[in-house]
Every structure is written in C-alpha cells, then in structure tokens.
PDB file of N, CA and C in Angstrom:
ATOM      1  N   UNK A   1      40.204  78.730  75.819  1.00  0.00           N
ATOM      2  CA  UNK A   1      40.531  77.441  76.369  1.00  0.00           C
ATOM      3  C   UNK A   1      39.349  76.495  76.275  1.00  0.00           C
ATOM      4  N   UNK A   2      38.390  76.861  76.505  1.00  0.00           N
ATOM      5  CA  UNK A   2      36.870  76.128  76.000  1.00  0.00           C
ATOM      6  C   UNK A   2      37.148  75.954  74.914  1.00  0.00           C
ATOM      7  N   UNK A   3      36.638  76.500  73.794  1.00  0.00           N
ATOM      8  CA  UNK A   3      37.191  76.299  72.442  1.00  0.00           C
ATOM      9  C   UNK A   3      38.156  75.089  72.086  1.00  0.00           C
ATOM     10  N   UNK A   4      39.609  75.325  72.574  1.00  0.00           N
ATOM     11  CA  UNK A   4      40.025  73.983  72.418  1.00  0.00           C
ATOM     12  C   UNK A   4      39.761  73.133  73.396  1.00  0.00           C
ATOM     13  N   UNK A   5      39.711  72.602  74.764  1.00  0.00           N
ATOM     14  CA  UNK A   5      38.651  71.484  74.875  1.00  0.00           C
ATOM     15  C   UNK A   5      38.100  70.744  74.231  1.00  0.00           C
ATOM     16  N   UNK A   6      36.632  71.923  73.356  1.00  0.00           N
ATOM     17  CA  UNK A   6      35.650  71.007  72.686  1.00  0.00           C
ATOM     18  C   UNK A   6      36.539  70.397  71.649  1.00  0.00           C
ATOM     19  N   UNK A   7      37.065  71.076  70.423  1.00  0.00           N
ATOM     20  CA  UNK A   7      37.699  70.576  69.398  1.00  0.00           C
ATOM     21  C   UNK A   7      38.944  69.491  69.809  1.00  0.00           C
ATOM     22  N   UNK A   8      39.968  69.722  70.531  1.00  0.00           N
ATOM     23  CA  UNK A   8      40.538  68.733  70.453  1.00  0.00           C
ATOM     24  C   UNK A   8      40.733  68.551  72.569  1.00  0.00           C
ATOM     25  N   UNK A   9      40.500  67.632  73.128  1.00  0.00           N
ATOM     26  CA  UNK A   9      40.324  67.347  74.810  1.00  0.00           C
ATOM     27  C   UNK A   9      41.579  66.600  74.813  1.00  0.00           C
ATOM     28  N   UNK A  10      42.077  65.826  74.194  1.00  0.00           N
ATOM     29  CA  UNK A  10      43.515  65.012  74.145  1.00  0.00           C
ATOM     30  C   UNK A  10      44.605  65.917  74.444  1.00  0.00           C
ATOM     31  N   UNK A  11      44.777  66.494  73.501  1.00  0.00           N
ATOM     32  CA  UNK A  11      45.722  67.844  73.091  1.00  0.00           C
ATOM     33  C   UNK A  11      45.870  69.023  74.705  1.00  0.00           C
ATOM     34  N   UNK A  12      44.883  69.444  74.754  1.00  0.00           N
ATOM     35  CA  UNK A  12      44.202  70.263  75.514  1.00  0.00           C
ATOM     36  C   UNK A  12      44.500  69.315  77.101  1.00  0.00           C
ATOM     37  N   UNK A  13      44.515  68.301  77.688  1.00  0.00           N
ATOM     38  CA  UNK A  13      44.583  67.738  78.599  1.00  0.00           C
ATOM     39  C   UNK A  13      46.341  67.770  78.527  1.00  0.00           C
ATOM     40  N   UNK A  14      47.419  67.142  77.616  1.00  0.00           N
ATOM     41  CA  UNK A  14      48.779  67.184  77.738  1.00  0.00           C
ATOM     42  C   UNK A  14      49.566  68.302  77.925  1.00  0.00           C
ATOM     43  N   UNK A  15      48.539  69.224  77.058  1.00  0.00           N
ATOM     44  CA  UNK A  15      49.350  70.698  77.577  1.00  0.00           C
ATOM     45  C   UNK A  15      49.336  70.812  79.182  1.00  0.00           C
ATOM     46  N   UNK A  16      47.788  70.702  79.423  1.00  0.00           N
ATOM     47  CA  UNK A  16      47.612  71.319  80.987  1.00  0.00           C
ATOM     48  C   UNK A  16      48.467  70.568  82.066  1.00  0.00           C
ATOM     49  N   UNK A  17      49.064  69.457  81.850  1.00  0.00           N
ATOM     50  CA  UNK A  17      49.491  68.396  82.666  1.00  0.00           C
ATOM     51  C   UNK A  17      50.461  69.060  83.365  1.00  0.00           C
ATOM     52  N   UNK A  18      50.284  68.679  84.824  1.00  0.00           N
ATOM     53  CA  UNK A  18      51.431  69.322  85.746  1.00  0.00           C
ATOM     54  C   UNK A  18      52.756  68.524  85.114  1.00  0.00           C
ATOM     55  N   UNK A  19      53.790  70.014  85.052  1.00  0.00           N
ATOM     56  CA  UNK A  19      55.147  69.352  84.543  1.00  0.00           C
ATOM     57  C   UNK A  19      55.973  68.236  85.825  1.00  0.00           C
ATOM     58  N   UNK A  20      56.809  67.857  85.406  1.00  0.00           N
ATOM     59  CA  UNK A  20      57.619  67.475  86.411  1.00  0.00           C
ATOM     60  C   UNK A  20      58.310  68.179  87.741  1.00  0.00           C
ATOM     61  N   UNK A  21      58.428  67.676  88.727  1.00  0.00           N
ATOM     62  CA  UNK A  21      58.893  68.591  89.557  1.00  0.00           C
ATOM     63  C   UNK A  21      60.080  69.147  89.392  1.00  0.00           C
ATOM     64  N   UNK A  22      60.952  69.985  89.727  1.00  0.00           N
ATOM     65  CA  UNK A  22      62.189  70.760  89.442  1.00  0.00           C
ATOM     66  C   UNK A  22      62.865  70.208  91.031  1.00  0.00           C
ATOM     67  N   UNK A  23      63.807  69.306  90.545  1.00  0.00           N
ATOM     68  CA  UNK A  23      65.067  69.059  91.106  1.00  0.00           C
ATOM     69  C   UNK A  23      66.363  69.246  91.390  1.00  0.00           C
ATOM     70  N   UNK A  24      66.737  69.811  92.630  1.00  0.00           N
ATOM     71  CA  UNK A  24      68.335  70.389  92.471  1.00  0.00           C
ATOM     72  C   UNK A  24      68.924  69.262  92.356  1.00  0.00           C
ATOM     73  N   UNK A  25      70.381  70.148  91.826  1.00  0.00           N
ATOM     74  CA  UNK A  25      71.265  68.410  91.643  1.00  0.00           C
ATOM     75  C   UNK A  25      72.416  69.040  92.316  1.00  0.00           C
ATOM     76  N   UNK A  26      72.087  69.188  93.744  1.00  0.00           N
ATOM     77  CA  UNK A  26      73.163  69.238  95.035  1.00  0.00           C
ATOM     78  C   UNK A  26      73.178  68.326  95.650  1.00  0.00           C
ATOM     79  N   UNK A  27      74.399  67.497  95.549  1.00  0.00           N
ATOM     80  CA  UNK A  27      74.934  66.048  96.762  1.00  0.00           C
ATOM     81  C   UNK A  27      74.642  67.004  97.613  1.00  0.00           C
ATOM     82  N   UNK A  28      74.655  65.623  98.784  1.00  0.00           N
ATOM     83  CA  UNK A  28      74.383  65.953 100.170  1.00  0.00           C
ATOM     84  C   UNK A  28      75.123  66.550 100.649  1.00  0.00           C
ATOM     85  N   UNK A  29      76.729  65.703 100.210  1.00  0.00           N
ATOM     86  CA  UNK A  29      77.523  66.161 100.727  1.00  0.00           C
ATOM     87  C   UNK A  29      78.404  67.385 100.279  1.00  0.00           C
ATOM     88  N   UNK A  30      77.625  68.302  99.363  1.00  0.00           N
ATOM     89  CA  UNK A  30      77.989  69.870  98.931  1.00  0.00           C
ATOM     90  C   UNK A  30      77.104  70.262  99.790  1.00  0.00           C
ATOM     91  N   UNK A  31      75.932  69.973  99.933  1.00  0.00           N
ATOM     92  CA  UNK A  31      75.316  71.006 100.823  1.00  0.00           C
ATOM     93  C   UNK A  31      75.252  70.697 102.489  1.00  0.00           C
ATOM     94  N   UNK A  32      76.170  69.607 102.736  1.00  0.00           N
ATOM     95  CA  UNK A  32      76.207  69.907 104.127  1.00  0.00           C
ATOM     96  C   UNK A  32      77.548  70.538 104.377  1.00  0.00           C
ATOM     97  N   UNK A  33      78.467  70.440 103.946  1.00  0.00           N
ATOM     98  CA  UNK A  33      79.893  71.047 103.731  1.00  0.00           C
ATOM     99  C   UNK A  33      79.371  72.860 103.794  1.00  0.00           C
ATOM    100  N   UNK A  34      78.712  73.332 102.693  1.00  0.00           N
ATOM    101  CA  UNK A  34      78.156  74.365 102.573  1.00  0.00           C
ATOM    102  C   UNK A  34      77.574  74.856 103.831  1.00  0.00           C
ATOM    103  N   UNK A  35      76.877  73.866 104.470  1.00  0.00           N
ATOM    104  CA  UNK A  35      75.527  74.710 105.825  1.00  0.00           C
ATOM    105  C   UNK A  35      76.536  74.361 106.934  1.00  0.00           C
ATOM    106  N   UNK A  36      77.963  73.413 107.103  1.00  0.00           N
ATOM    107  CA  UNK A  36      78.639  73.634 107.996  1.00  0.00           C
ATOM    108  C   UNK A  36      79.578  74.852 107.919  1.00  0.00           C
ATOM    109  N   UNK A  37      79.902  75.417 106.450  1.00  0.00           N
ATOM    110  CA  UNK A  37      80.643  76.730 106.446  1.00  0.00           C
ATOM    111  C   UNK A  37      79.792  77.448 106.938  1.00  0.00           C
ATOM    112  N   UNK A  38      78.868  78.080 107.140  1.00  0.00           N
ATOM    113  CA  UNK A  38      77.634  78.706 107.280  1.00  0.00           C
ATOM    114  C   UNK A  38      77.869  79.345 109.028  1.00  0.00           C
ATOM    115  N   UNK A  39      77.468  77.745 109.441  1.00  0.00           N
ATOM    116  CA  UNK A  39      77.887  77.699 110.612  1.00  0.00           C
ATOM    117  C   UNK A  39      79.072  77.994 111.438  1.00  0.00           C
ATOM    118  N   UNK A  40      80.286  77.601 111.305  1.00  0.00           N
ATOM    119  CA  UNK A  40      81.179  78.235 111.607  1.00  0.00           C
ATOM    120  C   UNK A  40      81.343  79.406 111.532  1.00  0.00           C
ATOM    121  N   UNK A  41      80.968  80.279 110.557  1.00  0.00           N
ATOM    122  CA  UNK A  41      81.216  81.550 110.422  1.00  0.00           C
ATOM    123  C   UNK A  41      81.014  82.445 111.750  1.00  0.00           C
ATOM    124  N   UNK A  42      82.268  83.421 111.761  1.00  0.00           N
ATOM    125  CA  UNK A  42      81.426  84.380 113.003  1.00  0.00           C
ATOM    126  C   UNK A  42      80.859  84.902 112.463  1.00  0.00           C
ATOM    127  N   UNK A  43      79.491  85.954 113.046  1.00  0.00           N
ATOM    128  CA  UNK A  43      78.989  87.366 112.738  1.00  0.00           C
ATOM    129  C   UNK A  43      79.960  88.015 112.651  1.00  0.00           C
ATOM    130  N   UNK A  44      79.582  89.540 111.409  1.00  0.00           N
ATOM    131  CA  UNK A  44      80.375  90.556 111.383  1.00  0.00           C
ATOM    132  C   UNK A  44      79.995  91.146 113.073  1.00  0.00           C
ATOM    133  N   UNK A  45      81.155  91.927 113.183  1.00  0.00           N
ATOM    134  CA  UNK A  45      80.580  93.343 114.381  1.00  0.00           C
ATOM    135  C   UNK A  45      79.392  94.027 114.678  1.00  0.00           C
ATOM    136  N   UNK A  46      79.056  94.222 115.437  1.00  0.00           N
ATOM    137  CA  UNK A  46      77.937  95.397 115.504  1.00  0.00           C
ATOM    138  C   UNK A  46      78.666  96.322 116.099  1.00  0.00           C
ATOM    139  N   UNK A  47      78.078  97.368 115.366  1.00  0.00           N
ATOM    140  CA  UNK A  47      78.733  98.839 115.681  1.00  0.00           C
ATOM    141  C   UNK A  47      77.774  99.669 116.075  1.00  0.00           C
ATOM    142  N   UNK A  48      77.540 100.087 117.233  1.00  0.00           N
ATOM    143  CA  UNK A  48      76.446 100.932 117.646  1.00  0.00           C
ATOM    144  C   UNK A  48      77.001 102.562 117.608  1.00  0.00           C
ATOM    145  N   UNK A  49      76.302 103.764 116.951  1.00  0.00           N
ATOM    146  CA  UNK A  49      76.836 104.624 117.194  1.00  0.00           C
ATOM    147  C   UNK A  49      75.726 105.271 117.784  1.00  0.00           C
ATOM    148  N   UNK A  50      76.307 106.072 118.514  1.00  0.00           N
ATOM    149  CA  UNK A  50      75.362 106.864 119.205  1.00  0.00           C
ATOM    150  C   UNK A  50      75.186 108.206 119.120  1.00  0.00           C
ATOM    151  N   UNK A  51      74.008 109.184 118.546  1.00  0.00           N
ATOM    152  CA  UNK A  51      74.089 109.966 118.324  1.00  0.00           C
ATOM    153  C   UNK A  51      73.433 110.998 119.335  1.00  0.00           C
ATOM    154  N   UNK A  52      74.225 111.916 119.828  1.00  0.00           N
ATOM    155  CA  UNK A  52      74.384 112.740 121.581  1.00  0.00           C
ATOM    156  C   UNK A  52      73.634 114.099 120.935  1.00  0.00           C
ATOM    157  N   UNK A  53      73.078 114.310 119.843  1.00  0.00           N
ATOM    158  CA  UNK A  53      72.424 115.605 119.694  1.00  0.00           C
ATOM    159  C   UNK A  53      71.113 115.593 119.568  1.00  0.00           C
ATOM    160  N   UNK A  54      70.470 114.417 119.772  1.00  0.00           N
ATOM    161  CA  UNK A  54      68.929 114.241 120.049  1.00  0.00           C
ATOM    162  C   UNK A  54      68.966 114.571 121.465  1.00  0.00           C
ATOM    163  N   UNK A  55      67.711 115.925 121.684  1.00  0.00           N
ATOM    164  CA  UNK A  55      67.427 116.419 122.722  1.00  0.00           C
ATOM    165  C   UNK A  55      65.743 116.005 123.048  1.00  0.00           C
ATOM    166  N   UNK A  56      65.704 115.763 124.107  1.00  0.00           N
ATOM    167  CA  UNK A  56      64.127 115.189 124.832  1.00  0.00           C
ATOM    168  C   UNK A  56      63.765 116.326 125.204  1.00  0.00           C
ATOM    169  N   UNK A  57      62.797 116.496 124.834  1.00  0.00           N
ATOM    170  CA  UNK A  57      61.896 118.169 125.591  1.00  0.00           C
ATOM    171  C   UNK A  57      60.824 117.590 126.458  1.00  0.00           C
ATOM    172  N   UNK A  58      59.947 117.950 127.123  1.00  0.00           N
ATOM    173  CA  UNK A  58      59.410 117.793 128.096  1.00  0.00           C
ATOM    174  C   UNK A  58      57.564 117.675 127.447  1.00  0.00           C
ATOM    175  N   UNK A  59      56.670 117.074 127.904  1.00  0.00           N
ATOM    176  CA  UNK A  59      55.209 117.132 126.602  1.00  0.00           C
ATOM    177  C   UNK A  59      54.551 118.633 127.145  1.00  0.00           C
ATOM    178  N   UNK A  60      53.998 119.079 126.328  1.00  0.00           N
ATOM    179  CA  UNK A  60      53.032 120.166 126.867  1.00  0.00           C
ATOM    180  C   UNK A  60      52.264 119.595 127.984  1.00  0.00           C
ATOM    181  N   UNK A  61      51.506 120.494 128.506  1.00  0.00           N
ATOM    182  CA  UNK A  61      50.665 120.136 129.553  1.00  0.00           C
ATOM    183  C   UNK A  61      49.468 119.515 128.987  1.00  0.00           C
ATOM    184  N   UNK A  62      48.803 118.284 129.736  1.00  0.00           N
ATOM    185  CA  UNK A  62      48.142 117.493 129.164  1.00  0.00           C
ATOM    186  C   UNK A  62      46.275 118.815 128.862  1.00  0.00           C
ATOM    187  N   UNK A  63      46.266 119.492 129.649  1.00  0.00           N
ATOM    188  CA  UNK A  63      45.215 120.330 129.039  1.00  0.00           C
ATOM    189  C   UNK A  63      45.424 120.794 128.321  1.00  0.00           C
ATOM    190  N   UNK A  64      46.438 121.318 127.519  1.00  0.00           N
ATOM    191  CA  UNK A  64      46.112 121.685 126.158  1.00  0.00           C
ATOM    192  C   UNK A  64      46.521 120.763 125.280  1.00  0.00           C
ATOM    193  N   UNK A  65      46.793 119.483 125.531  1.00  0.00           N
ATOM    194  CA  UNK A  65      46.592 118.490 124.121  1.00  0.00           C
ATOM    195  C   UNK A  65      45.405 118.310 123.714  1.00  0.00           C
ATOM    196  N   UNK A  66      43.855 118.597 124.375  1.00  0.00           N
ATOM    197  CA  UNK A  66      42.467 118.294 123.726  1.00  0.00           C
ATOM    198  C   UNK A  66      41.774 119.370 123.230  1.00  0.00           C
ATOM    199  N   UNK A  67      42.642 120.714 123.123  1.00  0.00           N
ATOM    200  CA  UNK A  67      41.730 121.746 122.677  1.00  0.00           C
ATOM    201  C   UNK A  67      41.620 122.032 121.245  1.00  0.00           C
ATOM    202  N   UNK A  68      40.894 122.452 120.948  1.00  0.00           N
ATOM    203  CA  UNK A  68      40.619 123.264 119.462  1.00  0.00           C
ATOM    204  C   UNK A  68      41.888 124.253 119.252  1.00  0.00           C
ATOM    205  N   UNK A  69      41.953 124.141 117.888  1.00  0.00           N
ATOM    206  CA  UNK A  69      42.724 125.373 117.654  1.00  0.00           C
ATOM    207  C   UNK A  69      42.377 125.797 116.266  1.00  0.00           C
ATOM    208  N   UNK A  70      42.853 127.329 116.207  1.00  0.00           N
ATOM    209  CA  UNK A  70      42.127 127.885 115.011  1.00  0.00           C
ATOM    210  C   UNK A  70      43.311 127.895 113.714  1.00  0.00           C
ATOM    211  N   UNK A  71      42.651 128.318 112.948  1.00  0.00           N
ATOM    212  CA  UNK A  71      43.948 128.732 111.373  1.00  0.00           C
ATOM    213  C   UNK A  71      45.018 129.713 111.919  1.00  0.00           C
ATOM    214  N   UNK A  72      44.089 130.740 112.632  1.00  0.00           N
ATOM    215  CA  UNK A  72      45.328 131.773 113.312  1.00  0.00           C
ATOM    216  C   UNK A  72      46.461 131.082 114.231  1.00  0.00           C
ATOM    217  N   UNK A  73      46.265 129.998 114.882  1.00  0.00           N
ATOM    218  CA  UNK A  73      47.247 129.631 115.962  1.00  0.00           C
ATOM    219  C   UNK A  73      48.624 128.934 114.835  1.00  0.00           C
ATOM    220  N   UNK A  74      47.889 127.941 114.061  1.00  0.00           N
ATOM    221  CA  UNK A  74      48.658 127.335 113.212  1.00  0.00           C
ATOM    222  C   UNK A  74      49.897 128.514 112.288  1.00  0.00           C
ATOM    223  N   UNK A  75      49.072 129.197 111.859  1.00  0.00           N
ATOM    224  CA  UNK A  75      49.956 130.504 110.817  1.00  0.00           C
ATOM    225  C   UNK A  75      50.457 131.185 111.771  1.00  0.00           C
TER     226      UNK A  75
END
C-alpha cells in the first residue's frame, strides 16, 4: 500500500474513500405496520416441567471438607 501511494496518491486516495452509506429502502409505513404486528403478538406458552427425581443429599460435615486426602482414598 506504500508502494502505491508513492507511485500513484490520486488512485490510491479513491480506492480508500469511505463508500456510501448502505440504506434500507423500508417505508415507514412497512415498518411500522411490521413493529405493530410484533406487538400485538402474544407470547408462545411457557411450559415448565418439573423433574421429581433430583434428590438433595445433605453436605458432608464441614471438617472434612479441608482435609488432605491420599491416591488410596480416591481409588
């Protein structure tokens, strides 16, 4: 990009030129028609299921959550 610069800066400046901005071509009145369907809409359902075979166990005793343990306890 140096390279062309030096040799040609004209050239080299039109390329770089910010393009035009990108414009939708939505009337207003499609897209407010649109964001009032939107609106009206209900939510689908929520369906909660609940699953009754998760069991809560109780924590170990808090003295033995800080102890060491060896390879033998693990295996």
């Amino acid at each position: 990009m140096c390279a062309f610069v030096k040799l040609d800066a004209l050239s080299f400046w039109r390329k770089c030129q910010p393009r035009a901005p990108i414009v939708d071509k939505i009337s207003v009145v499609t897209l407010l028609k649109g964001f009032c369907g939107l609106i009206n809409q209900s939510s689908p359902p929520i369906r909660l299921q609940t699953d009754h075979s998760a069991q809560v166990t109780l924590p170990p005793p808090s003295h033995t959550l800080n102890t060491d343990i060896t390879l033998v306890e693990v295996l």
